[in-house]
N, C-alpha and C. Protein backbone atom coordinates (compact mmCIF):
# COMPACT_ATOMS: atom_id res chain seq x y z
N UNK A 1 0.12 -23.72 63.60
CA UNK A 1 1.37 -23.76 64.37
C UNK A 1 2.52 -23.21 63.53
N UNK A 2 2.25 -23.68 62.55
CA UNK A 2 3.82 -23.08 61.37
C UNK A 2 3.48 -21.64 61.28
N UNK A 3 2.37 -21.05 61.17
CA UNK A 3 2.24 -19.78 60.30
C UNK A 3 2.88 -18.71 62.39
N UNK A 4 2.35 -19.59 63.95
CA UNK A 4 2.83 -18.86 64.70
C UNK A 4 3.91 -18.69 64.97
N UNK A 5 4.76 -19.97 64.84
CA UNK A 5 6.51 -20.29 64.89
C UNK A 5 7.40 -20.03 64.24
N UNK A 6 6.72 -19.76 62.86
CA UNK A 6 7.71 -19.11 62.04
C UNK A 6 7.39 -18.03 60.91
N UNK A 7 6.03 -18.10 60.59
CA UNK A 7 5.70 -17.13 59.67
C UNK A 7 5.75 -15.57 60.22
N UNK A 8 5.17 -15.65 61.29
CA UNK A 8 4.91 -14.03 62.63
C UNK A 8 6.27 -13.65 62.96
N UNK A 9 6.83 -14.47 63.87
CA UNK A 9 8.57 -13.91 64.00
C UNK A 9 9.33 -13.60 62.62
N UNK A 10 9.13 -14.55 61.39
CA UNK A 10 9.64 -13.92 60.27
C UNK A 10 9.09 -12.52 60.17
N UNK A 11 7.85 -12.21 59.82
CA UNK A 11 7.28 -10.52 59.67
C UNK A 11 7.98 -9.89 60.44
N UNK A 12 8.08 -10.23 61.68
CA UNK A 12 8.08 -9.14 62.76
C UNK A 12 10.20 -9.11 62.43
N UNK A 13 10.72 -10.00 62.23
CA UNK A 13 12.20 -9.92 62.21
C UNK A 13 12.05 -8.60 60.99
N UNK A 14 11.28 -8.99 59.72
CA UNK A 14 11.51 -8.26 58.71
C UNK A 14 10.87 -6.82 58.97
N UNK A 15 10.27 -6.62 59.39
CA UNK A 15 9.90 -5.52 59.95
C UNK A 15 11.14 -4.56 60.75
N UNK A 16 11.20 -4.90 61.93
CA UNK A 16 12.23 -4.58 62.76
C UNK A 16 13.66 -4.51 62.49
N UNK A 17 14.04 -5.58 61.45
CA UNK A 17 15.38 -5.28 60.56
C UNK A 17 15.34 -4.03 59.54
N UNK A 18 14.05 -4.07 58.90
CA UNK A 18 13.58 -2.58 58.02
C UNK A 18 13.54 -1.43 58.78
N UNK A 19 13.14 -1.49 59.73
CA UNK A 19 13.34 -0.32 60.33
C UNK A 19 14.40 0.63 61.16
N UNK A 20 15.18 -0.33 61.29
CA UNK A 20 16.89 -0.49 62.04
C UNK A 20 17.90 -0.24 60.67
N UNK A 21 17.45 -0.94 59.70
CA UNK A 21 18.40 -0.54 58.53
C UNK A 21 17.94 1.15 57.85
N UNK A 22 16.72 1.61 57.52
CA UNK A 22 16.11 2.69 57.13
C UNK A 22 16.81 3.52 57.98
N UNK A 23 16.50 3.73 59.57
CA UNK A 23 16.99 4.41 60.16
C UNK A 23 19.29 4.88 60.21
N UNK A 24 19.34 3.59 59.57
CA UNK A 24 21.02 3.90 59.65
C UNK A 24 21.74 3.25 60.43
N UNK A 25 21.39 2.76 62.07
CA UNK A 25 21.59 2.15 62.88
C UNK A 25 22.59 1.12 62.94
N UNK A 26 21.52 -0.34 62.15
CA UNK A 26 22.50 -1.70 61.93
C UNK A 26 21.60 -2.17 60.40
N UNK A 27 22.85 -2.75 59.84
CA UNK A 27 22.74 -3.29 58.82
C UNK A 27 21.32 -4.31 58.89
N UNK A 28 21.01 -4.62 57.38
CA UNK A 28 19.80 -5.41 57.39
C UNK A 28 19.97 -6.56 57.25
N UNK A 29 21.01 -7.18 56.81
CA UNK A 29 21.29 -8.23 56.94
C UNK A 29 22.05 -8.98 58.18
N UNK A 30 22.75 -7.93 58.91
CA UNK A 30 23.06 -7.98 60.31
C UNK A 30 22.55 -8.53 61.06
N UNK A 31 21.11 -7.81 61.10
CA UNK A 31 20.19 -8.18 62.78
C UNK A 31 18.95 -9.28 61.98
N UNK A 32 18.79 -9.60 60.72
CA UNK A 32 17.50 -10.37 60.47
C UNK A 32 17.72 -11.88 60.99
N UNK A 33 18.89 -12.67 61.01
CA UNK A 33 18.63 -13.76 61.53
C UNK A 33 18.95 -14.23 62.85
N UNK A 34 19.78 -12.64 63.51
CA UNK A 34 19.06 -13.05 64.98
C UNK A 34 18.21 -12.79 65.72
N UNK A 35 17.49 -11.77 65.36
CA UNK A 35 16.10 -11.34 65.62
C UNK A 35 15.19 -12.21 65.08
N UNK A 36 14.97 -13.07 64.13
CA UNK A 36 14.10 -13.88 63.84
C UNK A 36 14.53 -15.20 65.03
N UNK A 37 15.50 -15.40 64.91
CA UNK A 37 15.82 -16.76 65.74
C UNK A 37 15.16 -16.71 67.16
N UNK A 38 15.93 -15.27 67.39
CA UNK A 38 14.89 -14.89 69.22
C UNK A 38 13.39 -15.13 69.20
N UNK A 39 12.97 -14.31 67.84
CA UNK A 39 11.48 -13.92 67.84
C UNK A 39 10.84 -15.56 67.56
N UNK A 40 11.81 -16.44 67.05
CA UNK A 40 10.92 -17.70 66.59
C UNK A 40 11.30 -18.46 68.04
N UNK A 41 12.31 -18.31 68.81
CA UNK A 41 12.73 -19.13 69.78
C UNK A 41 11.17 -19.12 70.81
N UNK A 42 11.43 -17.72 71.32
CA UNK A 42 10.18 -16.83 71.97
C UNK A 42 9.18 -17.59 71.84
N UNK A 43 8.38 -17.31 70.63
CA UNK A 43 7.25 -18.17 70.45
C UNK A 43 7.31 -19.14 70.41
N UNK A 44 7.76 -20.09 70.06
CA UNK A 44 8.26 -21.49 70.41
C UNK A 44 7.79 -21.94 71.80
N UNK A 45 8.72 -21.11 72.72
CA UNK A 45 8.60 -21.19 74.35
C UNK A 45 7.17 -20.81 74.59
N UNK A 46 6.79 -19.87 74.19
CA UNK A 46 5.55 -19.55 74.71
C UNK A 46 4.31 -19.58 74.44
N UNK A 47 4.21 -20.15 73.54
CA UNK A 47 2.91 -20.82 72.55
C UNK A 47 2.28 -22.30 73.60
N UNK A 48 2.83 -22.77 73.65
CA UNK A 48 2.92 -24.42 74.87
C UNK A 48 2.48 -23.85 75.22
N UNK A 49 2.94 -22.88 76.38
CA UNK A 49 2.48 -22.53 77.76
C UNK A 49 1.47 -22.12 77.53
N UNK A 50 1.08 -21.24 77.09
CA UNK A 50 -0.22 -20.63 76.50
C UNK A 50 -1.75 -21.51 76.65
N UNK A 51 -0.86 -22.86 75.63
CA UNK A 51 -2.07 -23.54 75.28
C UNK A 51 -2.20 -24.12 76.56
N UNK A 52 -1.02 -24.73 77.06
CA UNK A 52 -1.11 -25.64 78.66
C UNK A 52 -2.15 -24.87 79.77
N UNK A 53 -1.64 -23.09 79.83
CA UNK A 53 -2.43 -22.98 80.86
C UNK A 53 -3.64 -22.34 80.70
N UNK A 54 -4.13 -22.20 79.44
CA UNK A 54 -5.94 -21.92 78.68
C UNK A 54 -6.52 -22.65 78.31
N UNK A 55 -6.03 -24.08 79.12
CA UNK A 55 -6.82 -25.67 79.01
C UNK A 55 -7.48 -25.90 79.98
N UNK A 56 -8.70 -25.90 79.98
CA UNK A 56 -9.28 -25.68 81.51
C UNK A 56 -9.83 -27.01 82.25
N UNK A 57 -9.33 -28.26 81.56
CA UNK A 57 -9.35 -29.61 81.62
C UNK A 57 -8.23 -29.74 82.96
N UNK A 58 -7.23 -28.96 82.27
CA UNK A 58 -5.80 -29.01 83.81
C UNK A 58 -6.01 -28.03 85.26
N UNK A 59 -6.74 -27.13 84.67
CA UNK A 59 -7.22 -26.32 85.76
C UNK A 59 -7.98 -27.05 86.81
N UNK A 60 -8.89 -27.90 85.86
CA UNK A 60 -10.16 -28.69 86.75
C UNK A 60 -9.10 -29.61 87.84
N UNK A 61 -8.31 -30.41 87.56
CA UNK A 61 -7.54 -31.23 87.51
C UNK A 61 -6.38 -30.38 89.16
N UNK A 62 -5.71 -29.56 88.69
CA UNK A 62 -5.22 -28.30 89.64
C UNK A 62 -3.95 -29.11 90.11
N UNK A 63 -3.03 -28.38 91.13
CA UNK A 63 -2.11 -29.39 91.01
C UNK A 63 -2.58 -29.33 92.86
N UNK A 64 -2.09 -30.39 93.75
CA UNK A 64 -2.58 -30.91 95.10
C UNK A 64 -1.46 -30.09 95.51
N UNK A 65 -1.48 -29.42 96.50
CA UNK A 65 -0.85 -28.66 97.33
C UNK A 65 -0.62 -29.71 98.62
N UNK A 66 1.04 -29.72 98.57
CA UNK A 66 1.33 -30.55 99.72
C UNK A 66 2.62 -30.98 100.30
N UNK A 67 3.27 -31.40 101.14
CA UNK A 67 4.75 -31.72 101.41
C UNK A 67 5.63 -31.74 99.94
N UNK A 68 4.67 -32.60 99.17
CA UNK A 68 5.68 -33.26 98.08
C UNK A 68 5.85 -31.63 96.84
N UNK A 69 4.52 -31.57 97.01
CA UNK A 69 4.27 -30.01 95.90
C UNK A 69 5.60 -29.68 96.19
N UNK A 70 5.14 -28.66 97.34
CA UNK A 70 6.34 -27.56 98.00
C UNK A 70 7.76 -28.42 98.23
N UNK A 71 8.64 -29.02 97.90
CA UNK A 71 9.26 -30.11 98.10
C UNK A 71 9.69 -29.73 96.57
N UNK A 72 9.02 -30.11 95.65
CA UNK A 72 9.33 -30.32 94.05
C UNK A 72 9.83 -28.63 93.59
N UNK A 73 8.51 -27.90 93.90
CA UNK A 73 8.80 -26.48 93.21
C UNK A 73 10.26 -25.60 94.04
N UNK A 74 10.11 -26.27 95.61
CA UNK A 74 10.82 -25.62 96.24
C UNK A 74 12.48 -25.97 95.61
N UNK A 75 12.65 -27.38 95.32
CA UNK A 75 13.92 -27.68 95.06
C UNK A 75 14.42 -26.86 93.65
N UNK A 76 13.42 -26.88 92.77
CA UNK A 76 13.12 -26.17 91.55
C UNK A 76 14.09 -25.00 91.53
N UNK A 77 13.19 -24.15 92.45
CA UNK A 77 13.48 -22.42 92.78
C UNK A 77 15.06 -22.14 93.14
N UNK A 78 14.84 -23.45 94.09
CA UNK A 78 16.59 -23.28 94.83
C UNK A 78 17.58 -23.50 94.33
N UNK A 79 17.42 -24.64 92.84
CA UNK A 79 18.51 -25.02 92.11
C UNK A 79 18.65 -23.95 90.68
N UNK A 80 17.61 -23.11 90.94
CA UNK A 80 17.63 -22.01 89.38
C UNK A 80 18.19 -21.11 89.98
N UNK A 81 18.11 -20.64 91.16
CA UNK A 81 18.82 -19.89 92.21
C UNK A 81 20.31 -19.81 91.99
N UNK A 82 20.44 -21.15 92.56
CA UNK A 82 21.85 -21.37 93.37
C UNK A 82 22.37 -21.76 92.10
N UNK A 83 22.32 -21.50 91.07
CA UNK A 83 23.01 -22.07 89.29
C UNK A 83 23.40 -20.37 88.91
N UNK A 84 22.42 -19.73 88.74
CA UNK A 84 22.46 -18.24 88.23
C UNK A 84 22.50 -17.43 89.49
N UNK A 85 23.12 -17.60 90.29
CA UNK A 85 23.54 -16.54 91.42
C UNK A 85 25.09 -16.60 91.57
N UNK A 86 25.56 -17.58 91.08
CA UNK A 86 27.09 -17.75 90.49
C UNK A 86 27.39 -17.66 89.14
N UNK A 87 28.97 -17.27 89.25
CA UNK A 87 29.68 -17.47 88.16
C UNK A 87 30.79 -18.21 88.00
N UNK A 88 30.85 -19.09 89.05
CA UNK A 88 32.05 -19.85 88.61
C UNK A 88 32.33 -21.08 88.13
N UNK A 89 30.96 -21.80 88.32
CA UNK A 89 30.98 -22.98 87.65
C UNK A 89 29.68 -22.88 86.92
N UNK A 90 29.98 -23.51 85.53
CA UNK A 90 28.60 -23.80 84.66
C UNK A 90 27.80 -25.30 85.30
N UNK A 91 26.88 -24.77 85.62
CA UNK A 91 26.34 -25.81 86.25
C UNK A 91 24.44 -25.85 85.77
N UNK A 92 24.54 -25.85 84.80
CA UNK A 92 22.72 -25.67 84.39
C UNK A 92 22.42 -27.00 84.31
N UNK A 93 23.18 -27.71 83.85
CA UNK A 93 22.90 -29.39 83.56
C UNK A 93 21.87 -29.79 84.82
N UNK A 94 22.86 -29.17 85.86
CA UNK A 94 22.14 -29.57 87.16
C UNK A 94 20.47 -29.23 87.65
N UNK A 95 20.07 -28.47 86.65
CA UNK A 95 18.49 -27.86 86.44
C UNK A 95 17.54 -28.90 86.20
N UNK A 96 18.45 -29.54 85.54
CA UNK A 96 17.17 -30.69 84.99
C UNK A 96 16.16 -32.05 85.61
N UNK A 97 16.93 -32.40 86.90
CA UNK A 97 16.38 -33.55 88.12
C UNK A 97 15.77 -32.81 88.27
N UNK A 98 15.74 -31.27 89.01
CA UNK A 98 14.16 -31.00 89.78
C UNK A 98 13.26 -30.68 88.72
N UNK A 99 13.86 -30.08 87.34
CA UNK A 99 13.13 -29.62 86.43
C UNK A 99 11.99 -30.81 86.04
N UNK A 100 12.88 -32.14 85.87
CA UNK A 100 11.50 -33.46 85.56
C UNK A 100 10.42 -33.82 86.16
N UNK A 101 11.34 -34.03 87.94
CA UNK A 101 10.44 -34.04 88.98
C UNK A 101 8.75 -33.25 89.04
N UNK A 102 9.41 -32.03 88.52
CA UNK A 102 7.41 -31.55 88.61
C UNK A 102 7.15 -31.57 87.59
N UNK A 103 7.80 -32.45 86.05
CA UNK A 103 7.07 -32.22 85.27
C UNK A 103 6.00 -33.43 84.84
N UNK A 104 7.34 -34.92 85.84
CA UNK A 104 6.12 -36.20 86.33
C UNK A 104 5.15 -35.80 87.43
N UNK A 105 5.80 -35.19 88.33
CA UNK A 105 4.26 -34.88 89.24
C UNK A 105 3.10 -34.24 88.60
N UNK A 106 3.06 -33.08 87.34
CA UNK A 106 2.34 -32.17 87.15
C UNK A 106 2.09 -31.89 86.22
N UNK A 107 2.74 -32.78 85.00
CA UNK A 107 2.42 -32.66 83.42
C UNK A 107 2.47 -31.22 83.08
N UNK A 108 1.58 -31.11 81.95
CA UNK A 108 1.37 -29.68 81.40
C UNK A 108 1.50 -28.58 82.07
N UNK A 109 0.43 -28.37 83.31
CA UNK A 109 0.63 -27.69 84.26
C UNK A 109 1.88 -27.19 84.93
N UNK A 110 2.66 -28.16 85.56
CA UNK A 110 3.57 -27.92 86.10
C UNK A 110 4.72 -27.70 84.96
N UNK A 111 4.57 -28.00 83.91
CA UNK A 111 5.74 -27.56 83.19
C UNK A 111 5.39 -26.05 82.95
N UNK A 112 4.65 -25.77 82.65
CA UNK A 112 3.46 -24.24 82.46
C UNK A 112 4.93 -23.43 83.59
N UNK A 113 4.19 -24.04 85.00
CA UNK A 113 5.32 -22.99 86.15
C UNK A 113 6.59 -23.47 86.24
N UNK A 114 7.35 -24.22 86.05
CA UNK A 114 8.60 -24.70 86.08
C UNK A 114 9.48 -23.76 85.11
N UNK A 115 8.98 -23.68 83.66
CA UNK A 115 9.30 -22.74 83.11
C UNK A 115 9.72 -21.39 83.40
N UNK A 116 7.69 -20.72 84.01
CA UNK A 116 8.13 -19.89 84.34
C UNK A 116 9.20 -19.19 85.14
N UNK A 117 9.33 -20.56 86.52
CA UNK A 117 10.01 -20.03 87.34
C UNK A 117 11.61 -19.67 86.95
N UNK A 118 12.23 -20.83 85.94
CA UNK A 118 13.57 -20.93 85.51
C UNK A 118 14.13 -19.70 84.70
N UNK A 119 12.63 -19.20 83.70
CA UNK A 119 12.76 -17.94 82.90
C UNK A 119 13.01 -16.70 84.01
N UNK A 120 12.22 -16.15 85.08
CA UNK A 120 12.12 -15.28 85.99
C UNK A 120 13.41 -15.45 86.79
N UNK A 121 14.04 -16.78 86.86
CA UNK A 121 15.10 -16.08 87.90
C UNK A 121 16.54 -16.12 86.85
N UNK A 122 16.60 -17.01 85.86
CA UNK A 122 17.92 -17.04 84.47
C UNK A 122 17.72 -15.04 84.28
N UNK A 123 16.24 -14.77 83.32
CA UNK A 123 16.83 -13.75 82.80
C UNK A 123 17.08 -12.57 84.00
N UNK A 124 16.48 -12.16 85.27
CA UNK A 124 16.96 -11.34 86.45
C UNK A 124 17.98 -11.50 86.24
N UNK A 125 19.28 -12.85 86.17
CA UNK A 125 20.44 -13.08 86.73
C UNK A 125 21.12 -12.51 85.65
N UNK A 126 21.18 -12.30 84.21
CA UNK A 126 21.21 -11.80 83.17
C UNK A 126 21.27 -10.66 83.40
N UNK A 127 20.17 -9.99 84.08
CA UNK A 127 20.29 -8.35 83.73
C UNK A 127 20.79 -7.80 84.58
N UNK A 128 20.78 -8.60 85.94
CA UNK A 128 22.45 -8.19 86.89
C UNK A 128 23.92 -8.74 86.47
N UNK A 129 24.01 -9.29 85.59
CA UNK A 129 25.48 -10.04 84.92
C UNK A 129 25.98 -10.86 85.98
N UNK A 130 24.82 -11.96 86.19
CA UNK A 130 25.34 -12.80 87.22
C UNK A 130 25.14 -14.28 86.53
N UNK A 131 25.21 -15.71 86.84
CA UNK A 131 24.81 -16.05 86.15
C UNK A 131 26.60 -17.14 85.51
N UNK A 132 26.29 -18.27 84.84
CA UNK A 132 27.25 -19.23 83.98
C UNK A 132 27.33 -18.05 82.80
N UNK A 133 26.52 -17.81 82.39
CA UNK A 133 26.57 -16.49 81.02
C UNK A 133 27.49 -15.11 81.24
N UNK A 134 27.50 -15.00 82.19
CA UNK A 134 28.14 -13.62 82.56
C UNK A 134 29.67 -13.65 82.07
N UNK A 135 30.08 -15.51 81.92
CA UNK A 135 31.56 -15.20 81.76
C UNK A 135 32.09 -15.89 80.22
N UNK A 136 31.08 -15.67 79.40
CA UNK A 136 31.12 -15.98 78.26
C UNK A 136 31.93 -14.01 77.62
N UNK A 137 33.04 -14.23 77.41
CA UNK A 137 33.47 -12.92 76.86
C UNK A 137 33.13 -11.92 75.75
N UNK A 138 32.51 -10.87 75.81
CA UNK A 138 31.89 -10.43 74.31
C UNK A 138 30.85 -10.42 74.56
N UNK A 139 29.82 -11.14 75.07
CA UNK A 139 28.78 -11.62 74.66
C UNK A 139 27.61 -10.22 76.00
N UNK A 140 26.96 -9.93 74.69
CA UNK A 140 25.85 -8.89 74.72
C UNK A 140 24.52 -9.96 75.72
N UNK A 141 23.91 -8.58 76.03
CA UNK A 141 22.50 -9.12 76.91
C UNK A 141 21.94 -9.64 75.77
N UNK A 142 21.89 -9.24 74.71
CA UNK A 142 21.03 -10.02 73.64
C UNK A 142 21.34 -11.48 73.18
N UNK A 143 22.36 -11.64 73.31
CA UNK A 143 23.03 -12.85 72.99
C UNK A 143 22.66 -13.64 74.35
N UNK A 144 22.80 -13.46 75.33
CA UNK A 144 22.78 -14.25 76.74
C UNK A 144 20.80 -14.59 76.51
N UNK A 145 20.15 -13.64 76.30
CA UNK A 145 18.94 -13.80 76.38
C UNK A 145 18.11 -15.14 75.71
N UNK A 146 19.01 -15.23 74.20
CA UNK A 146 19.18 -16.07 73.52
C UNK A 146 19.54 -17.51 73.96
N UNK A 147 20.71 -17.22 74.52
CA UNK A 147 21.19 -18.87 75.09
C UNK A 147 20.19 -18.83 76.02
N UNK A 148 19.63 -18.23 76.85
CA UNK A 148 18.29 -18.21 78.10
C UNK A 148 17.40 -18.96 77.23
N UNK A 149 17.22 -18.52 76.09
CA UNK A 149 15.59 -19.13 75.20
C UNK A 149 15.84 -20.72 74.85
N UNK A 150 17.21 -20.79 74.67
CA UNK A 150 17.58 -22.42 73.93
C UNK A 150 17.48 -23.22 75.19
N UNK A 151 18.03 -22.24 76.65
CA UNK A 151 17.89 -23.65 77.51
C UNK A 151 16.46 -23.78 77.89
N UNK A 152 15.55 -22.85 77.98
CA UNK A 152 14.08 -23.09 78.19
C UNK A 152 13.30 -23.53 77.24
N UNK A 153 13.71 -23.82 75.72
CA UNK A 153 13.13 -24.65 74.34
C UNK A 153 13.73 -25.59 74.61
N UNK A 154 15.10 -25.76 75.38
CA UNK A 154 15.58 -27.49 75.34
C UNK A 154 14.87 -27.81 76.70
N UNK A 155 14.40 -26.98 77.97
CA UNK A 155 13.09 -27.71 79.03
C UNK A 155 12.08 -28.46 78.31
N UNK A 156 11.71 -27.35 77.44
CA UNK A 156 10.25 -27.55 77.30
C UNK A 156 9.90 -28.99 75.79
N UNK A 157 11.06 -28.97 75.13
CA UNK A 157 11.47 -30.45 74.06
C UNK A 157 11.72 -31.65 75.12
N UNK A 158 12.53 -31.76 76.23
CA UNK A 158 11.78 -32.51 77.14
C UNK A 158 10.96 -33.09 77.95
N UNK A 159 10.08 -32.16 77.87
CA UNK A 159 9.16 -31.87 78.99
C UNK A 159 7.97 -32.29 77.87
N UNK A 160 7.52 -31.84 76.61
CA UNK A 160 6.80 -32.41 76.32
C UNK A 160 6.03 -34.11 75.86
N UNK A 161 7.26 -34.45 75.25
CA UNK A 161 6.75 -36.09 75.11
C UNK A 161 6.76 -36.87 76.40
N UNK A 162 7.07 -36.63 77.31
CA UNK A 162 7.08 -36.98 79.09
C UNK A 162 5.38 -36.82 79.24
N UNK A 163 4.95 -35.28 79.02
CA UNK A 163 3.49 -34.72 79.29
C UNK A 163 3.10 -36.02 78.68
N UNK A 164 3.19 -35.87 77.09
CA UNK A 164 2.27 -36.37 76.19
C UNK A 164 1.81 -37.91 76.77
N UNK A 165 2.88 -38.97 77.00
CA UNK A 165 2.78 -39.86 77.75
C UNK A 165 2.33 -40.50 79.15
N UNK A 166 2.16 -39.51 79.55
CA UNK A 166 1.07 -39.55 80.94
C UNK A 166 -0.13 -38.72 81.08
N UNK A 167 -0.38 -38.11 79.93
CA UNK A 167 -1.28 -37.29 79.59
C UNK A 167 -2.51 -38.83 79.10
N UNK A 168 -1.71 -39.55 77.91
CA UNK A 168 -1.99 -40.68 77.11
C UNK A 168 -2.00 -41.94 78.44
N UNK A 169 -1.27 -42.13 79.46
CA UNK A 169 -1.39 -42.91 80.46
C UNK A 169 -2.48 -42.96 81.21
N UNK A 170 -3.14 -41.59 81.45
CA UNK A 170 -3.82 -41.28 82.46
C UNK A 170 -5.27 -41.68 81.75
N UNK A 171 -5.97 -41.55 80.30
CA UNK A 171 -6.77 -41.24 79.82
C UNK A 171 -6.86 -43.05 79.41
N UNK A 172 -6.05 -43.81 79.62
CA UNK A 172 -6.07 -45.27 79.34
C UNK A 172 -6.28 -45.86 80.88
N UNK A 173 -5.71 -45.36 81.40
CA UNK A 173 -6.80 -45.72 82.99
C UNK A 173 -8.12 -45.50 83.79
N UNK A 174 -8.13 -43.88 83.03
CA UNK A 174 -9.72 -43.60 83.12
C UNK A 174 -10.24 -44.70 82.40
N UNK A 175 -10.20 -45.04 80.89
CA UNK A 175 -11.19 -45.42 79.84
C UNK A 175 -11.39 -47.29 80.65
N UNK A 176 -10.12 -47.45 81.27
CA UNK A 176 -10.01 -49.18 81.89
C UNK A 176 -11.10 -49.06 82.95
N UNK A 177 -11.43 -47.91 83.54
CA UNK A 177 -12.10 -48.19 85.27
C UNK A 177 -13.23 -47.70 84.40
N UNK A 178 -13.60 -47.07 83.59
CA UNK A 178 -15.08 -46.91 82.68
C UNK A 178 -15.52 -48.34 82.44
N UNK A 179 -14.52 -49.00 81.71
CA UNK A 179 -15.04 -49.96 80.71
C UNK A 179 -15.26 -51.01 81.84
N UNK A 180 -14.17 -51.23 83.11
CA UNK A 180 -14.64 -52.38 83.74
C UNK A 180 -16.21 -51.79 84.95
N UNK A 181 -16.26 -50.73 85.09
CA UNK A 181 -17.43 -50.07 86.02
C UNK A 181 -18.87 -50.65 84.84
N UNK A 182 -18.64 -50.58 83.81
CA UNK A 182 -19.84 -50.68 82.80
C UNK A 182 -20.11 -52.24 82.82
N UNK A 183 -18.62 -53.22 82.49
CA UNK A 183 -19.45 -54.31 82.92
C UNK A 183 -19.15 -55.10 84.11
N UNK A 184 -19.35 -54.71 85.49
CA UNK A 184 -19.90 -54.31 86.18
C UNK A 184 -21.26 -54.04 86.32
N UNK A 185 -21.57 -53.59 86.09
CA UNK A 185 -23.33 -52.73 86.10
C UNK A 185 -23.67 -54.20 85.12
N UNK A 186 -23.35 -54.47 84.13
CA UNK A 186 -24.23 -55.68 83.03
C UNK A 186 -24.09 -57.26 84.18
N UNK A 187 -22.95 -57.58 84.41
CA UNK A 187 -23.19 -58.45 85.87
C UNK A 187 -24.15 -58.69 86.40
N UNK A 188 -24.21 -57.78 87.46
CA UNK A 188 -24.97 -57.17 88.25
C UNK A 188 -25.89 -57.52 87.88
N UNK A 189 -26.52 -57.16 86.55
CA UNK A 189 -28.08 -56.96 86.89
C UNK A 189 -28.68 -58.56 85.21
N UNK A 190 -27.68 -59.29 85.23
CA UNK A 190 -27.78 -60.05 84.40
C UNK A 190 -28.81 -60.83 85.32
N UNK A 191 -29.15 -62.21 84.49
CA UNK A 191 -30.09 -62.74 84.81
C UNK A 191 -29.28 -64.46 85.05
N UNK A 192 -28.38 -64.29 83.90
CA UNK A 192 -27.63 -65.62 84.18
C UNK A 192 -25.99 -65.37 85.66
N UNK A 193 -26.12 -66.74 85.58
CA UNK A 193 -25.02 -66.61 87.01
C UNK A 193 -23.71 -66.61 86.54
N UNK A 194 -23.17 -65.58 86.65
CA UNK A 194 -21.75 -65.50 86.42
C UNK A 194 -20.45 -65.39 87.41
N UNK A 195 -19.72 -66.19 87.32
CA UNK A 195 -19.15 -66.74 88.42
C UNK A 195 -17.19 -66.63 87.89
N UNK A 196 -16.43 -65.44 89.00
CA UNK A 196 -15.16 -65.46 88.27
C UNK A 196 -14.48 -65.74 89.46
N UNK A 197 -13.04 -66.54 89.05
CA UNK A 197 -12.26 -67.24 89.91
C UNK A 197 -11.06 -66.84 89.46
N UNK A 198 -9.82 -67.31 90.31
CA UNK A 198 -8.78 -67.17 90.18
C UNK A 198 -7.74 -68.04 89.34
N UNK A 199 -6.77 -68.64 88.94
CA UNK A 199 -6.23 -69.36 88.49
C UNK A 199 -5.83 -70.86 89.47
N UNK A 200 -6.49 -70.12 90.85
CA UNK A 200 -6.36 -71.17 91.95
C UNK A 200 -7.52 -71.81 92.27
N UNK A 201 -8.61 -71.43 91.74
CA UNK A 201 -10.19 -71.85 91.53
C UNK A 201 -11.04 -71.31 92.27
N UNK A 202 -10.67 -69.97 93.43
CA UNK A 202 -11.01 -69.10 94.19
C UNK A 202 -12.03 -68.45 93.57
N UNK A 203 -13.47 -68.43 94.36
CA UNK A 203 -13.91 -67.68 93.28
C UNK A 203 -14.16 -66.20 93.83
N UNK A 204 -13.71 -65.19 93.07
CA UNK A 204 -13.50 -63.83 93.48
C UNK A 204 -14.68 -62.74 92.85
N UNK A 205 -15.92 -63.27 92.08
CA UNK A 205 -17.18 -62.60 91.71
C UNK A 205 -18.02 -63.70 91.70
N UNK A 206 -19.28 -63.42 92.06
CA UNK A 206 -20.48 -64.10 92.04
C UNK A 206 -21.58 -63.24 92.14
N UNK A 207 -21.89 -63.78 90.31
CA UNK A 207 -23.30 -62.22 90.21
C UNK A 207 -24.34 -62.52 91.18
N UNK A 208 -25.24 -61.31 91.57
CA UNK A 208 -26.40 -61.64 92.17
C UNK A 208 -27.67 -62.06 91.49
N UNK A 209 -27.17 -62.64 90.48
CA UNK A 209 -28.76 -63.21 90.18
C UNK A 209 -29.54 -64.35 90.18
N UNK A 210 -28.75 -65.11 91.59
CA UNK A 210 -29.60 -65.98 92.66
C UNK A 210 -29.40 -65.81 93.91
């Protein structure tokens, strides 16, 4: 993970700053630490996704297509929309309710497309100068692209310990309906009579082995 997040975007900054300075262009000390920052932001963002959607555990898994789906992604689309199709109020904060919403419905997965979708319609809005960014003064497509990467590394820093925790939720409920299905089956086929009740003296199991 260290040698993809920061060792590769370092090369590639030093590279690309060498070759921009050789040529005459821009200084080398100029462009190396924001070209590394992009190039480390970048991978950052896109390393997750990567792994999220070449996990074929989530694939199996898939997300249920349904009122609520189309409901979650739809609100998604409309609020990345209706944020970067203006310029007059900064309003990204407001990204983040639908942004959670599919990321409790859909963990890994759905953070996988949530992303995508927020990246596909922020940077479009960018390269038409539309957009909360558009009225930041001075400020280059390269620079806007940048603040684009921090708000999709600050999605995806939320979005993960959320995953991780229902990822870890889900795999403690499987292992509970294993462990009680197993004894279950030893019950069942015991020989002595085992007999379970309630705290009211109800009795709510009675093995069959009379």
């Amino acid at each position: 993970i260290t040698w993809i997040v920061l060792i590769a975007p370092a090369i590639g900054a030093l590279l690309a700053s060498a070759t921009l300075a050789a040529t005459g262009n821009l200084g080398f000390l100029a462009t190396l630490p924001c070209r590394f920052a992009a190039h480390a932001l970048g991978v950052a963002i896109v390393m997750p996704l990567i792994v999220a959607l070449s996990n074929k555990e989530l694939w199996k898994e898939g997300i249920k297509i349904g009122r609520s789906t189309l409901a979650a992604y739809g609100l998604l689309l409309l609020t990345a929309v209706s944020i970067f199709a203006q310029t007059r109020f900064p309003l990204v904060f407001v990204l983040f309710p639908p942004f959670l919403w599919v990321v409790f419905r859909d963990g890994y997965l759905g953070t996988a497309i949530a992303i995508a979708l927020v990246a596909i319609v922020s940077l479009c809005a960018s390269l038409l100068q539309l957009g909360p960014l558009s009225r930041i003064q001075g400020a280059e497509i390269a620079h806007e692209v940048m603040i684009l990467q921090l708000l999709l590394a600050s999605c995806l820093a939320t979005a993960d310990p959320i995953c991780a925790l229902l990822t870890r939720q889900r795999e403690l409920i499987q292992s509970l309906a294993a462990g009680e299905q197993q004894l279950r089956v030893v019950a069942d086929h015991s020989r002595d009579l085992i007999i379970q009740t309630d705290r009211h003296g109800v009795r709510t199991y009675v093995s069959p082995a009379i």
